[in-house]
N, C-alpha and C. Protein backbone atom coordinates (compact mmCIF):
# COMPACT_ATOMS: atom_id res chain seq x y z
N UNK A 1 219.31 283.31 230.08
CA UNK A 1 220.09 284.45 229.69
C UNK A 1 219.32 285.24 228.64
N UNK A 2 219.44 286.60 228.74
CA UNK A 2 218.59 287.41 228.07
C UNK A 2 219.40 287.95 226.95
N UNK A 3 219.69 288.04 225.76
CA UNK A 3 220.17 289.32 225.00
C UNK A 3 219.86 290.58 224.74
N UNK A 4 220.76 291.45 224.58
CA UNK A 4 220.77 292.73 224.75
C UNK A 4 220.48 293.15 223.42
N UNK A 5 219.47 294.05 222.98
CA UNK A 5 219.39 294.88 221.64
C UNK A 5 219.26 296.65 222.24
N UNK A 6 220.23 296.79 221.04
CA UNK A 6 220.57 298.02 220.83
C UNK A 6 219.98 299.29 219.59
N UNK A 7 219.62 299.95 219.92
CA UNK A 7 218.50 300.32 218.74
C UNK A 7 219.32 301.37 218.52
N UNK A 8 219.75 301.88 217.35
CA UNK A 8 221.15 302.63 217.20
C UNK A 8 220.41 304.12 215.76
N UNK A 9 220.86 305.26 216.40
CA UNK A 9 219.57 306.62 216.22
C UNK A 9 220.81 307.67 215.41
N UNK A 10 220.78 307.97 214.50
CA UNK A 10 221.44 309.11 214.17
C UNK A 10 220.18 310.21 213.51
N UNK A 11 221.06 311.66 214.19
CA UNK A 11 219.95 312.39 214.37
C UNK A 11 221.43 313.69 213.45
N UNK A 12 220.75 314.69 212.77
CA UNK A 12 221.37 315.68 212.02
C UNK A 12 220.34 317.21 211.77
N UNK A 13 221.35 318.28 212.28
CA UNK A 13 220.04 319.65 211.75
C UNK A 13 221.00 320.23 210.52
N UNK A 14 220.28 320.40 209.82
CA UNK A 14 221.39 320.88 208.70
C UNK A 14 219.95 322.67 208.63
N UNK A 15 220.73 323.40 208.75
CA UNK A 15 220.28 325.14 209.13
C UNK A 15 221.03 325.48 207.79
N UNK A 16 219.92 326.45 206.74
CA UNK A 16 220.37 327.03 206.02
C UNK A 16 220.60 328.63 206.44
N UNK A 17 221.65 329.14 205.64
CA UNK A 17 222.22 330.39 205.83
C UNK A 17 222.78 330.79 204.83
N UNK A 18 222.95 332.12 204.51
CA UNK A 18 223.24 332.57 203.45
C UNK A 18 224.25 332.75 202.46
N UNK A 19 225.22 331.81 203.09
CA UNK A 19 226.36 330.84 202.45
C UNK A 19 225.65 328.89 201.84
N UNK A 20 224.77 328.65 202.01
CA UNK A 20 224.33 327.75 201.89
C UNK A 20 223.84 326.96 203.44
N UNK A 21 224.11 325.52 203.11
CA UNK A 21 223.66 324.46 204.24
C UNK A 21 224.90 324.29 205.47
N UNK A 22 224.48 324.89 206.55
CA UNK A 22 225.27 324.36 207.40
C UNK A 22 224.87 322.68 208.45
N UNK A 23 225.52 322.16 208.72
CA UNK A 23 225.25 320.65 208.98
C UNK A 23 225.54 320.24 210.12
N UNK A 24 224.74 319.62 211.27
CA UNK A 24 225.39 319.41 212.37
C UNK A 24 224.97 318.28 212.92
N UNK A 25 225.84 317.23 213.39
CA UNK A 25 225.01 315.94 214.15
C UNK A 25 224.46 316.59 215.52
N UNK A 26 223.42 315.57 216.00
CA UNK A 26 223.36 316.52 217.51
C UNK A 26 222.22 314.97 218.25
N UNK A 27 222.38 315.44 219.47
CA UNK A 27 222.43 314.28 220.72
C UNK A 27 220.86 314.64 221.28
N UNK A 28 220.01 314.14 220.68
CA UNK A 28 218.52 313.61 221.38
C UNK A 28 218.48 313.50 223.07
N UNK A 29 219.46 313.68 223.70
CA UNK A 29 219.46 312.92 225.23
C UNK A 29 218.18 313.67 225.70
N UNK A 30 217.98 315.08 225.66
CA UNK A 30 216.91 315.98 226.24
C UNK A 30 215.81 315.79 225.32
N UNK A 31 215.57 315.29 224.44
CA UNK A 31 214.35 315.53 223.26
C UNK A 31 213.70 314.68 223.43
N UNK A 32 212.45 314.72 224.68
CA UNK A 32 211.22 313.98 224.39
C UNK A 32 210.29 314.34 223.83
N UNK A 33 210.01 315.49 223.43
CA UNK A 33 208.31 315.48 222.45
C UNK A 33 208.79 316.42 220.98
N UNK A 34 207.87 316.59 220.68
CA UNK A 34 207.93 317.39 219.12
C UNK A 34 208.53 318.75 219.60
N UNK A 35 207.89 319.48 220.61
CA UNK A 35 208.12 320.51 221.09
C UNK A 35 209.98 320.90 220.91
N UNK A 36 210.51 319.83 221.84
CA UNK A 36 211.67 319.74 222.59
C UNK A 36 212.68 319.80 221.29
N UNK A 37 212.10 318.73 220.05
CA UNK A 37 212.85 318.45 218.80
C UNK A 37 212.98 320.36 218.30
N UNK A 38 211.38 321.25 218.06
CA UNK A 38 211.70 322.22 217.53
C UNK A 38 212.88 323.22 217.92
N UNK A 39 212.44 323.43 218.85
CA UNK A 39 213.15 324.48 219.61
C UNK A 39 214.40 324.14 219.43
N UNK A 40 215.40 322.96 219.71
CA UNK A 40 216.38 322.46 219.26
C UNK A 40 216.42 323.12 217.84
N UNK A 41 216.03 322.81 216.87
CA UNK A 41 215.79 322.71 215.36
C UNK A 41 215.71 324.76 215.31
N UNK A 42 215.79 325.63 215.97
CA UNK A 42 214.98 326.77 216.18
C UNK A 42 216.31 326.75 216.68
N UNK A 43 216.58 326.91 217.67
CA UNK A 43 218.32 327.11 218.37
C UNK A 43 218.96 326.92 217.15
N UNK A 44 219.20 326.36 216.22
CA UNK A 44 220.21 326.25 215.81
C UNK A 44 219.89 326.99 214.02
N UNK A 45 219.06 327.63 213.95
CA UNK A 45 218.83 328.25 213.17
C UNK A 45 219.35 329.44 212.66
N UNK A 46 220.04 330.11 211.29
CA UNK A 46 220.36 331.71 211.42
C UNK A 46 219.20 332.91 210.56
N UNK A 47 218.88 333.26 211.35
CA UNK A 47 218.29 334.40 211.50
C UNK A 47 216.33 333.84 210.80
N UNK A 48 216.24 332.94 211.81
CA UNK A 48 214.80 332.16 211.45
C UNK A 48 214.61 331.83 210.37
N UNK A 49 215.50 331.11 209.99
CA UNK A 49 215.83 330.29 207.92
C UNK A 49 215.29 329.02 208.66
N UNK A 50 215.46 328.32 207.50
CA UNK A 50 215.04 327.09 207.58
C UNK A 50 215.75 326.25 208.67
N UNK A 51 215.41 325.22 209.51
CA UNK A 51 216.24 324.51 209.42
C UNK A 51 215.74 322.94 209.40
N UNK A 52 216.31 321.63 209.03
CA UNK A 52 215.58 320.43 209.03
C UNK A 52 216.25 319.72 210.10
N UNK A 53 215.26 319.20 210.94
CA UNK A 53 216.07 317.87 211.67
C UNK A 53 215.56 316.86 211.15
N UNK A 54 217.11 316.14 211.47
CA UNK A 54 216.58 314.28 210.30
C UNK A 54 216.95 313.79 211.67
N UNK A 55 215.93 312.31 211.59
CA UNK A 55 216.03 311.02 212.21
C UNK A 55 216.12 310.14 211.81
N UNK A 56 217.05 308.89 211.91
CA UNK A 56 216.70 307.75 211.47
C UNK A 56 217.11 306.66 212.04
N UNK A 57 216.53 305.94 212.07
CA UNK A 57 216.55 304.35 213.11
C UNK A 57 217.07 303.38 211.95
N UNK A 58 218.36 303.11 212.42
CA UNK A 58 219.11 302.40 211.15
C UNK A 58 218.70 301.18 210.79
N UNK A 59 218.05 301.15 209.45
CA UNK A 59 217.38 300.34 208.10
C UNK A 59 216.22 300.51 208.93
N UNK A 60 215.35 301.28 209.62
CA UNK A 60 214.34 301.23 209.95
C UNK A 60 213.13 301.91 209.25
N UNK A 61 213.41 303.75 209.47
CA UNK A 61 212.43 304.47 209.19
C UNK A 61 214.03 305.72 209.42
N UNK A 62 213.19 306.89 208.25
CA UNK A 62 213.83 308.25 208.81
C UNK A 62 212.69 309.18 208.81
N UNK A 63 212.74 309.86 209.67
CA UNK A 63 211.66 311.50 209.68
C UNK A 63 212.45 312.84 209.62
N UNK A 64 212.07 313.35 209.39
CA UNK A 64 212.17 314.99 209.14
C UNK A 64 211.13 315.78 209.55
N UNK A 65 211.52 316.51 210.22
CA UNK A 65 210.56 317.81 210.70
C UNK A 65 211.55 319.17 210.21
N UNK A 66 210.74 320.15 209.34
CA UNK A 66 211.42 321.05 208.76
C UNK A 66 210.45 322.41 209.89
N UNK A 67 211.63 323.57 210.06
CA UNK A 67 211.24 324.09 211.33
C UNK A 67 211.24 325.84 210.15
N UNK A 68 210.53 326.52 210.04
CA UNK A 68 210.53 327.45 209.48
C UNK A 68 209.96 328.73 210.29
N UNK A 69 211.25 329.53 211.08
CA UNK A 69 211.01 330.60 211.71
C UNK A 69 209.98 330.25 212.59
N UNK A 70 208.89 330.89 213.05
CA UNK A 70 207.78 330.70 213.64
C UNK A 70 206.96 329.63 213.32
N UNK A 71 207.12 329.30 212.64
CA UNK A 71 205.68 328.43 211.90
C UNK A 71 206.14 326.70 212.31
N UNK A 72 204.34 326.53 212.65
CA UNK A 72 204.28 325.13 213.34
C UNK A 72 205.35 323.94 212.44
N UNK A 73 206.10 323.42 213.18
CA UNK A 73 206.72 322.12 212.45
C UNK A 73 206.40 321.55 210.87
N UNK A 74 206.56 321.38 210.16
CA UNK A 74 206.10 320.36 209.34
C UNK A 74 206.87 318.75 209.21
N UNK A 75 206.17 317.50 209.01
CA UNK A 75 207.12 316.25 209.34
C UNK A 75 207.10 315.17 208.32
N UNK A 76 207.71 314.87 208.17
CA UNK A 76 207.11 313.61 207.31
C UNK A 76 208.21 312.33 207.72
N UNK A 77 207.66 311.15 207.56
CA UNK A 77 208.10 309.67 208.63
C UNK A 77 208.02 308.86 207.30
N UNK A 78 209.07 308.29 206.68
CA UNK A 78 209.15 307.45 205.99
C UNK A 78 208.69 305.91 205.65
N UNK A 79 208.25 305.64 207.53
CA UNK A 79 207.36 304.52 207.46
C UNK A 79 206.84 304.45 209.53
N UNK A 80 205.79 304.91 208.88
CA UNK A 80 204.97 305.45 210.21
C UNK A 80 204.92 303.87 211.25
N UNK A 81 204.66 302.74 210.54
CA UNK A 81 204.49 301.79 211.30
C UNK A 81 205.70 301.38 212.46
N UNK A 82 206.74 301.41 211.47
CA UNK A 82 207.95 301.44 212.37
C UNK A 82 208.41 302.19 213.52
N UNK A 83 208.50 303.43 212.57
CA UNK A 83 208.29 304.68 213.69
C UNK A 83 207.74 304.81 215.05
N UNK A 84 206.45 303.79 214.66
CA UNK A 84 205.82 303.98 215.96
C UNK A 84 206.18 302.91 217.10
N UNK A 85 206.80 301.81 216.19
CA UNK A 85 207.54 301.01 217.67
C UNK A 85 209.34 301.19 218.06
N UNK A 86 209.30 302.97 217.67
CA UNK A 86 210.54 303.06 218.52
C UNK A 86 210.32 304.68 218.98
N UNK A 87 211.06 304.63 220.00
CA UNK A 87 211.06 305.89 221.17
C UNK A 87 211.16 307.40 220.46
N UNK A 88 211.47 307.38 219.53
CA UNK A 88 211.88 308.82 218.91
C UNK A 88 210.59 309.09 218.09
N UNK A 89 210.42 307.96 217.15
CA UNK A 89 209.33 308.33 216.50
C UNK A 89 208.24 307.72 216.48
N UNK A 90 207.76 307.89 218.25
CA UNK A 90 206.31 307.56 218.40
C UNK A 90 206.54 309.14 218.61
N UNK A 91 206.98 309.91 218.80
CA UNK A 91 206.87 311.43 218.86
C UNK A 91 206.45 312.40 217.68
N UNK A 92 206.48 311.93 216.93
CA UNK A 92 206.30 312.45 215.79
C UNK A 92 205.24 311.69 215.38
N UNK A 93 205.22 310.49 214.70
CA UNK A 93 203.55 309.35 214.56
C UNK A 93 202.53 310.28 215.25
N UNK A 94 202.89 310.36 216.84
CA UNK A 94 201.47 310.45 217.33
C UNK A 94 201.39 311.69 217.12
N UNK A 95 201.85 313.06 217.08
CA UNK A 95 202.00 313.99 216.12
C UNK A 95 200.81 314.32 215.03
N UNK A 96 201.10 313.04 214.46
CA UNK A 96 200.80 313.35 212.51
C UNK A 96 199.32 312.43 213.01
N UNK A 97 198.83 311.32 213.92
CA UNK A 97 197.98 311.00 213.99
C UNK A 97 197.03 311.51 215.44
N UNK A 98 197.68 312.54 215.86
CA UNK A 98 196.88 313.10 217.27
C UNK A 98 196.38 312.45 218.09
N UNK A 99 197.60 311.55 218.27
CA UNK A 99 197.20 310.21 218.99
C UNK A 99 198.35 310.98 220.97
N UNK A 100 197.43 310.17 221.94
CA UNK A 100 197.91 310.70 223.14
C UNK A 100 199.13 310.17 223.43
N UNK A 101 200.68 310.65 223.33
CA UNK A 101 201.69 309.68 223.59
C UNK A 101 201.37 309.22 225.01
N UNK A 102 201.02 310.10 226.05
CA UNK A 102 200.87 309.77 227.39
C UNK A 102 199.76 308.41 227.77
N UNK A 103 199.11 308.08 226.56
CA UNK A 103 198.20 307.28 226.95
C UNK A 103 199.10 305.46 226.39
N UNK A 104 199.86 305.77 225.96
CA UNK A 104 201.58 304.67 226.04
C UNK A 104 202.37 305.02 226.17
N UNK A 105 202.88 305.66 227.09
CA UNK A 105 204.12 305.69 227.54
C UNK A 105 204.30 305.02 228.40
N UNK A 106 204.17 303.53 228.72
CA UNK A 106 204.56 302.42 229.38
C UNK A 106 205.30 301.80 227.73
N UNK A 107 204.39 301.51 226.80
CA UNK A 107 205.06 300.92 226.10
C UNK A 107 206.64 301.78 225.11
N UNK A 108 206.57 303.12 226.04
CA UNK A 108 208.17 304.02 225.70
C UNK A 108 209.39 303.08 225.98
N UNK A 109 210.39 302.71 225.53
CA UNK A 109 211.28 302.74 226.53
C UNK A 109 212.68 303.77 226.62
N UNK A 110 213.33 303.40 227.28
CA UNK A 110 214.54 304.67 227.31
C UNK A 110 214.17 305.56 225.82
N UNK A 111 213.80 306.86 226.10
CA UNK A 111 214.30 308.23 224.87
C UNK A 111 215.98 308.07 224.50
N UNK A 112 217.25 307.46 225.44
CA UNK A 112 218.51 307.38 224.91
C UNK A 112 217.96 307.17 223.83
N UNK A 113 217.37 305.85 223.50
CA UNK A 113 217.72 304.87 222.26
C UNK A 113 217.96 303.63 222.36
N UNK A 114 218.50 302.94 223.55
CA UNK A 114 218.44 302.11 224.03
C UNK A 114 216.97 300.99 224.49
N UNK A 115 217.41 299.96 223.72
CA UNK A 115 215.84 299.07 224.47
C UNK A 115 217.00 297.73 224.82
N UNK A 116 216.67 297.50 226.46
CA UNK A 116 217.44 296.70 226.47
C UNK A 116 216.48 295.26 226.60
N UNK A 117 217.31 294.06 226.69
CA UNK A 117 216.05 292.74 227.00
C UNK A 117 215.49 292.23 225.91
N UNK A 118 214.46 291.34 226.28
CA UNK A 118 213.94 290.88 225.40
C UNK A 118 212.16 291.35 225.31
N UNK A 119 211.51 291.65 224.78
CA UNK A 119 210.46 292.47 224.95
C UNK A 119 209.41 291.57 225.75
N UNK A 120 208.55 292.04 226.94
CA UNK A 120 208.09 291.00 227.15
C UNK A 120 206.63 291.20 226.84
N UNK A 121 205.42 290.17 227.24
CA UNK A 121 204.36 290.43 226.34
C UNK A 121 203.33 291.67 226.59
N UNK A 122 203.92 292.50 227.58
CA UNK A 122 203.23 294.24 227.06
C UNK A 122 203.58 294.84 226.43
N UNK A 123 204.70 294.72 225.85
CA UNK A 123 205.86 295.46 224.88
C UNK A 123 205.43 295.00 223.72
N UNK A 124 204.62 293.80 223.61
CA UNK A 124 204.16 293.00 222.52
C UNK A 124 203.08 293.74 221.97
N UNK A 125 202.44 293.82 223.04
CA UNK A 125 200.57 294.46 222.98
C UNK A 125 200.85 295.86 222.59
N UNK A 126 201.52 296.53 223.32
CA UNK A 126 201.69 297.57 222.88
C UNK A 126 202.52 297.96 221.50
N UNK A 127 202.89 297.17 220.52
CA UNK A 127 203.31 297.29 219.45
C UNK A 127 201.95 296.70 218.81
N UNK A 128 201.42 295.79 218.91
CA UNK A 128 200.48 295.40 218.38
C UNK A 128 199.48 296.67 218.41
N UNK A 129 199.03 297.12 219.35
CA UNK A 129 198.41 298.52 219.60
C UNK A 129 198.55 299.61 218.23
N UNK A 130 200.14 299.76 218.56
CA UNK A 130 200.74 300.59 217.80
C UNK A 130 200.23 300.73 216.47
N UNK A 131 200.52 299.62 215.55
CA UNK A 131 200.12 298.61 214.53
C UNK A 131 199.26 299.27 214.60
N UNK A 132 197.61 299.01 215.02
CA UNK A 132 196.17 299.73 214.62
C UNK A 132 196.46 300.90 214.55
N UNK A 133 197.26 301.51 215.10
CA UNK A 133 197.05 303.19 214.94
C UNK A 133 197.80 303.61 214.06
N UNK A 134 199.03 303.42 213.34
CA UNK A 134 199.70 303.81 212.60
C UNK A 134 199.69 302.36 211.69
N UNK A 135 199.76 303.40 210.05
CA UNK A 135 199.51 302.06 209.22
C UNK A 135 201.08 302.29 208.64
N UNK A 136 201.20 300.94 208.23
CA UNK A 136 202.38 301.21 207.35
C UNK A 136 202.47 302.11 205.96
N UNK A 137 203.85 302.99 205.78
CA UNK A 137 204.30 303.83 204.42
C UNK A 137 204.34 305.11 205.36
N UNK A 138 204.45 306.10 204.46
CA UNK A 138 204.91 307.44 204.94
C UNK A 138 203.36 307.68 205.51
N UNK A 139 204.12 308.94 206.08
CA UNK A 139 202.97 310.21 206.78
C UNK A 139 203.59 310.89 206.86
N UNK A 140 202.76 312.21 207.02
CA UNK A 140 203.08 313.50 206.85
C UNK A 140 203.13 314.28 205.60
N UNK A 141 203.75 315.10 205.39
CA UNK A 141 203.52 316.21 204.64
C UNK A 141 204.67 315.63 203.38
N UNK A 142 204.60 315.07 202.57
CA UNK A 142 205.55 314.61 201.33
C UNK A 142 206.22 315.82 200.56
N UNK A 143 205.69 317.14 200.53
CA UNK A 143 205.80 317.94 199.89
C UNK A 143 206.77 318.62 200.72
N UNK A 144 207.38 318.37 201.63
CA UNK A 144 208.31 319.33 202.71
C UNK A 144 209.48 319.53 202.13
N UNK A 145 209.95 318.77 201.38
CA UNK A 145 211.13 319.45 200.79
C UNK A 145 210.86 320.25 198.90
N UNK A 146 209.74 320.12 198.82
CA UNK A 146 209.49 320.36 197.29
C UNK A 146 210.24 321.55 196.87
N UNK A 147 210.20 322.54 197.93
CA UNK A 147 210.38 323.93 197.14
C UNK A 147 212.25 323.76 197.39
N UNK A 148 212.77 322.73 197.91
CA UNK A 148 214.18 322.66 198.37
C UNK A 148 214.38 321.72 196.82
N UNK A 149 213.80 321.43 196.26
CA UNK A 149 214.03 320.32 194.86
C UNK A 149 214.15 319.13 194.86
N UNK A 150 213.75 318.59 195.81
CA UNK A 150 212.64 317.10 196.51
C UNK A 150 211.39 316.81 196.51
N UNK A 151 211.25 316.70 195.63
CA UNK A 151 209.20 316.55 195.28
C UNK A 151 209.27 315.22 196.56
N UNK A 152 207.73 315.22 196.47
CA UNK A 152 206.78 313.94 196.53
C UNK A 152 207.62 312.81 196.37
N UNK A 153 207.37 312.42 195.27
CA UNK A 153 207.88 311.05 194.38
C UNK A 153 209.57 310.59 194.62
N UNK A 154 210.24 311.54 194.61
CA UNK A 154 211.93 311.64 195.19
C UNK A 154 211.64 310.90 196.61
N UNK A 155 210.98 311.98 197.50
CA UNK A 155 210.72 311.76 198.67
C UNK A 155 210.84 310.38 199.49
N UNK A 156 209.49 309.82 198.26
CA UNK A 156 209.11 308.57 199.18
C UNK A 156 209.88 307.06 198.71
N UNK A 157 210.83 307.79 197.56
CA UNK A 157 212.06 307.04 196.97
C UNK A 157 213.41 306.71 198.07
N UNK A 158 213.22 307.59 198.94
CA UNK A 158 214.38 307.18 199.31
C UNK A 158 214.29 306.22 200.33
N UNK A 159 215.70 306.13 200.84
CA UNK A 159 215.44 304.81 201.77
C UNK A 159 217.07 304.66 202.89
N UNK A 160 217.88 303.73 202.92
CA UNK A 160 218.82 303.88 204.07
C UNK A 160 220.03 305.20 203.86
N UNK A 161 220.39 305.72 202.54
CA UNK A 161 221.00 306.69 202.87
C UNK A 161 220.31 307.87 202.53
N UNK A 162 219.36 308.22 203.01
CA UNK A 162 218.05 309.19 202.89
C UNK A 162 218.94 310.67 203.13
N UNK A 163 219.51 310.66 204.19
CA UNK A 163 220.09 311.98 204.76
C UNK A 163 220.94 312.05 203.74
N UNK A 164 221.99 311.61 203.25
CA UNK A 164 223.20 311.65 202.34
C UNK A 164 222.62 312.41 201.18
N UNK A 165 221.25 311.72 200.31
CA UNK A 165 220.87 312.15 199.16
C UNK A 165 220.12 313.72 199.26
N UNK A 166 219.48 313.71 200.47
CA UNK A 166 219.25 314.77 201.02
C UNK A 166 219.48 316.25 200.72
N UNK A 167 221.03 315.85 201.69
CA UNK A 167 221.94 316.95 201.66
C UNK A 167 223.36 317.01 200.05
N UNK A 168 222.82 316.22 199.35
CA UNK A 168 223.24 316.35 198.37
C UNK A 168 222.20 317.31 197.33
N UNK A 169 221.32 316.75 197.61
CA UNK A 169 220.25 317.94 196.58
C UNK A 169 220.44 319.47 196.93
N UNK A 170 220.39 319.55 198.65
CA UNK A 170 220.87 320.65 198.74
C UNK A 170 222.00 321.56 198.69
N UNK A 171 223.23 320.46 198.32
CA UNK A 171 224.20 321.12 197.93
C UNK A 171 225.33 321.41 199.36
N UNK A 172 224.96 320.41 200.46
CA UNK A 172 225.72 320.29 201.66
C UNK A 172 226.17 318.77 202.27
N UNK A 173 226.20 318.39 200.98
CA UNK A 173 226.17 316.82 201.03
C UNK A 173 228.52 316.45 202.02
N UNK A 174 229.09 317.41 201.25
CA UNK A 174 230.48 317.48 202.52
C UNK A 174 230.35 317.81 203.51
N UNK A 175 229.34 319.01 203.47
CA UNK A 175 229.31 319.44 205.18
C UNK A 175 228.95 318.45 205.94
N UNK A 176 228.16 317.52 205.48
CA UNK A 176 226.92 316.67 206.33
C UNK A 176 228.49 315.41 206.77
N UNK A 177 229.04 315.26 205.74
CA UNK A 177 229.90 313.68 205.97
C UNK A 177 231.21 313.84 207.08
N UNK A 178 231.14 315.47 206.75
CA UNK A 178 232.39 315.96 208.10
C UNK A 178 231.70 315.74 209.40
N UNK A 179 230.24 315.97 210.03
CA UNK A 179 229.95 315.71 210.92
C UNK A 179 229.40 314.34 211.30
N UNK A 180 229.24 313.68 209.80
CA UNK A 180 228.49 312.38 210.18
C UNK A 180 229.74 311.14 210.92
C-alpha cells in the first residue's frame, strides 16, 4: 500500500491602486512558466502599478515575483533548494538560475500541486539533480520590496507567515485575510 502526499500551494496577487493594496487569492491551474505567472500578475493590475504574486509551499519556501507595468519580472525564492523540488517553484529557480526546465520535466509532477505516491528512485535523482543546481537560502533579487519598506534583511527574516507580514507593511494586511 502506497500513501498519498499532498503538497498544499497558496498563491495571492495583491495589485496596488490608488486607494492602496488590493488583495486577491487566485488558482495556478493554468500557470506553468514565469511567463504564464506574469501576465496573470499583469491582468490583474490597475493601470500598470505594481502588482506582486506570492507563492508558498506550506512550511516550505515562499517566492514573489513583483510585475511592474512592462518591465521584466523581478523574483525572489526564500529557499531556492526547496523550491526546486516542487512544481511551482522549479519555475521560478530555473528562472533565477537559467537553468532548462524542459531538460526535467520528467522530474515535474502535476502543476495542480498535487504529488501523489511515494517518489520512486527518478524522482530521487532528480531531486538530487536539483540539489546541484540550486543551493540552499534565498535567490533572487532581495531588494524587491525595498522601496515598498522591506529591505534586504526584513526580507530574508521572514518565514511561514511571510505573506501576512507582507501585506501588513503595506498596509493591506485585512484585505489579504478576507481573501485568505
Amino acid at each position: 500500500m502506497t500513501s498519498g502526499r499532498v503538497t498544499v500551494y497558496f498563491a495571492a496577487l495583491l495589485a496596488r491602486t490608488e486607494d492602496g493594496w488590493e488583495a486577491s487569492d487566485t488558482e495556478l491551474d493554468d500557470v506553468e512558466t514565469l511567463s504564464d505567472l506574469t501576465e496573470l500578475a499583469r491582468g490583474a493590475a490597475v493601470d500598470e502599478d505594481t502588482v506582486l504574486a506570492y507563492i508558498e509551499q506550506e512550511d516550505a519556501w515562499f517566492g514573489l515575483v513583483r510585475v511592474d507595468g512592462e518591465e521584466d519580472p523581478r523574483i525572489y525564492i526564500s529557499d531556492a533548494a526547496a523550491a526546486a523540488r516542487s512544481s511551482y517553484g522549479v519555475m521560478l529557480t530555473d528562472e533565477l538560475t537559467e537553468h532548462d526546465a524542459e531538460d526535467d520535466l520528467d522530474r515535474l509532477v502535476d502543476l495542480d500541486g498535487t504529488e501523489d505516491g511515494e517518489p520512486d528512485s527518478d524522482d530521487e535523482d532528480a531531486s538530487d539533480t536539483a540539489d546541484e543546481i540550486v543551493q540552499p537560502g534565498p535567490l533572487g533579487d532581495p531588494e524587491v520590496l525595498a522601496d515598498l519598506g522591506i529591505g534586504a534583511k526584513e526580507l530574508r527574516a521572514l518565514n511561514e507567515d511571510a505573506l501576512s507580514e507582507i501585506a501588513d507593511v503595506l498596509g493591506c494586511g485585512e484585505v489579504l485575510e478576507a481573501v485568505r
